[in-house]
Protein backbone atom coordinates (compact mmCIF):
# COMPACT_ATOMS: atom_id res chain seq x y z
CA UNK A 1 -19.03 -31.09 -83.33
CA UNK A 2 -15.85 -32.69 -80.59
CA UNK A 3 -16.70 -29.52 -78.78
CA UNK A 4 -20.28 -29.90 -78.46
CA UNK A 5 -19.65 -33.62 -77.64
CA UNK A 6 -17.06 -33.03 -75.28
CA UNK A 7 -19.17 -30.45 -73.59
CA UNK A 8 -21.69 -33.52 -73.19
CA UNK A 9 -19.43 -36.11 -71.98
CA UNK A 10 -17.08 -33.48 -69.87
CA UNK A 11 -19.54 -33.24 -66.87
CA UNK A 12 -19.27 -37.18 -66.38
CA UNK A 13 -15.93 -36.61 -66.03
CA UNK A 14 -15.41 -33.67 -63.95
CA UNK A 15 -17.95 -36.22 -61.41
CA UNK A 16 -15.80 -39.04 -61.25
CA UNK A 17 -12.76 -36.28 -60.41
CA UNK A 18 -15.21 -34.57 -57.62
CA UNK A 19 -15.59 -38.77 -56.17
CA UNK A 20 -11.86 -39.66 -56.52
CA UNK A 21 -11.09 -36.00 -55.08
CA UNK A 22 -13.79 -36.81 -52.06
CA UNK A 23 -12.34 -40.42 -51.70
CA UNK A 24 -8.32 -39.22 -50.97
CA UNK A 25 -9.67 -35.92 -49.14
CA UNK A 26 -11.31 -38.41 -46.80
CA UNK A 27 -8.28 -40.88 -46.54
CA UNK A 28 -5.71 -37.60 -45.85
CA UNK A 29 -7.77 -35.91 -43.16
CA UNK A 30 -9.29 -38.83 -41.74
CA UNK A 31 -12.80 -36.73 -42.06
CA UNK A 32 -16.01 -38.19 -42.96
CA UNK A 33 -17.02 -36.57 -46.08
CA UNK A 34 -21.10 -37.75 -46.48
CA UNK A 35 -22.11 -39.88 -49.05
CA UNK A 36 -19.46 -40.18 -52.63
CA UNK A 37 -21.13 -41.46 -54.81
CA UNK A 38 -24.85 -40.68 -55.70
CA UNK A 39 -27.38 -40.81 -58.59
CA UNK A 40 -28.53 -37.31 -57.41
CA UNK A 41 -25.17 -35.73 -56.91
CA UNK A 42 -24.21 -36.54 -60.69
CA UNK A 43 -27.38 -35.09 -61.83
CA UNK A 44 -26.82 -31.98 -59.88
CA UNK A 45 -23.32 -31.62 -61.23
CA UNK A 46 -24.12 -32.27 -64.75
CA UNK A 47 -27.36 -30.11 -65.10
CA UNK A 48 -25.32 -27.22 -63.49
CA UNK A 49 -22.16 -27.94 -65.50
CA UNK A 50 -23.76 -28.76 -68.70
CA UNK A 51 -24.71 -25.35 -69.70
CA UNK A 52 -21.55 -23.91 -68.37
CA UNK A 53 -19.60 -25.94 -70.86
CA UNK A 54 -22.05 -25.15 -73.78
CA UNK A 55 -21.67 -21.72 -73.26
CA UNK A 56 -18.37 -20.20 -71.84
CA UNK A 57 -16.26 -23.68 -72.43
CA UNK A 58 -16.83 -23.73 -76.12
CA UNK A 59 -15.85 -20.35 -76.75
CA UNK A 60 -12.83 -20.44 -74.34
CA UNK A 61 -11.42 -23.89 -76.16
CA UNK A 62 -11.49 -21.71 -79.03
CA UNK A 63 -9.63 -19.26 -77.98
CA UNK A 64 -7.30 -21.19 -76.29
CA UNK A 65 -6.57 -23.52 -79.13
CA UNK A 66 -6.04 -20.42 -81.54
CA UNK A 67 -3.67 -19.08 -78.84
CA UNK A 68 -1.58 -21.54 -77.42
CA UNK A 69 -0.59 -25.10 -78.72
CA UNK A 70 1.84 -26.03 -76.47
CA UNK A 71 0.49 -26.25 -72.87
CA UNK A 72 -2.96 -26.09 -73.11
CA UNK A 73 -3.77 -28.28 -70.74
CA UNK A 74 -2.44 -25.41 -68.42
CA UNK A 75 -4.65 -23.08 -70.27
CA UNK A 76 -7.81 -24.73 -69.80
CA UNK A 77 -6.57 -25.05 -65.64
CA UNK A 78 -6.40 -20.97 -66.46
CA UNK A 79 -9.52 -20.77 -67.73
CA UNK A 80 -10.82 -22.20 -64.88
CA UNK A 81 -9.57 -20.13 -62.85
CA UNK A 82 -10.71 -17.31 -64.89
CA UNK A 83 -14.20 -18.47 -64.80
CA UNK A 84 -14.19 -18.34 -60.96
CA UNK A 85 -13.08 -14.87 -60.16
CA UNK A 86 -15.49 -13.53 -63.04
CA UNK A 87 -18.47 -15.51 -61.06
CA UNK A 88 -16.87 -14.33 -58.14
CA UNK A 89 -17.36 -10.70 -59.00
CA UNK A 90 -20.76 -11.36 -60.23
CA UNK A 91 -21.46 -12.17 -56.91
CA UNK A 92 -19.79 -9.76 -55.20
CA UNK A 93 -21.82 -7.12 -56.70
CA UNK A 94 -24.99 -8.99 -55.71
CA UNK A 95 -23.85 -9.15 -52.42
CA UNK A 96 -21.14 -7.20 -51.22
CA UNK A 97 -18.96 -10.19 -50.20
CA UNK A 98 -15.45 -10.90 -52.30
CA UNK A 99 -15.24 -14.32 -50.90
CA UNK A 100 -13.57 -17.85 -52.87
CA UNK A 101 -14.05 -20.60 -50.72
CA UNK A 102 -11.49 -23.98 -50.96
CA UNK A 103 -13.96 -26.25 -52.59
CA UNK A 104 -14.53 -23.77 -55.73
CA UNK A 105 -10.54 -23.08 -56.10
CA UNK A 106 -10.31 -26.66 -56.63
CA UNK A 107 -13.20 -27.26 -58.71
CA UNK A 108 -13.22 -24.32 -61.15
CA UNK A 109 -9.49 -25.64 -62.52
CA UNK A 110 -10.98 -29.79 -62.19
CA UNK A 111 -13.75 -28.21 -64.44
CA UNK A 112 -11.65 -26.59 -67.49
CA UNK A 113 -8.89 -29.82 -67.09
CA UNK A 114 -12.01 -31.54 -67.64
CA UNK A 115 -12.93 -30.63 -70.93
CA UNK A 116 -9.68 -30.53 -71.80
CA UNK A 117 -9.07 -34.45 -71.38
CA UNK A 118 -12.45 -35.30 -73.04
CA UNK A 119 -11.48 -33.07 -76.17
């Protein structure tokens, strides 16, 4: 039952890391990055990470936790990671293209460290 409700409450926070990530991005490079924070930018990122979560974050904190119990903070920044090059070959065989831009290395990892600080 934490999973499930840290699968809930884990989007929220991966969010508020996507604003605070946006906020010193802007400040460092001095580049306009439109409109932080937005009713209809959480509710894309929740109803897209939501089911993500439910279904391949449960299962990997599983795993994980059975695994390691040391660093798993690291872990779930693995997982991440993980996560992205398996959606990235997904793609690629859709397309053609083996491509990872910036914006998904960064937010794959924010994703798993995510759950990890609301479990």
């Amino acid at each position: 039952m934490n999973r499930v409700l840290a699968a809930v409450i884990a989007p929220v926070l991966l969010y508020v890391s996507f604003v605070i990530y946006g906020i010193s991005y802007r400040f460092l490079t001095g580049i306009p990055i439109p409109q932080l924070f937005s009713l209809f930018g959480f509710m894309l990122v929740y109803i897209f990470s939501l089911p993500f979560y439910l279904i391949i974050g449960i299962p990997f904190s599983i795993m994980i936790d059975k695994i390691n119990k040391k660093f798993r903070w690291l872990s779930y920044i693995i997982a991440g990671y993980v996560i992205l090059i398996l959606i990235t070959l997904v793609q690629t065989f859709e397309n053609g293209k083996f491509t990872i831009d910036r914006e998904s290395m960064i937010a794959y990892p924010m994703a798993g460290f995510s759950f990890f600080i609301t479990l």
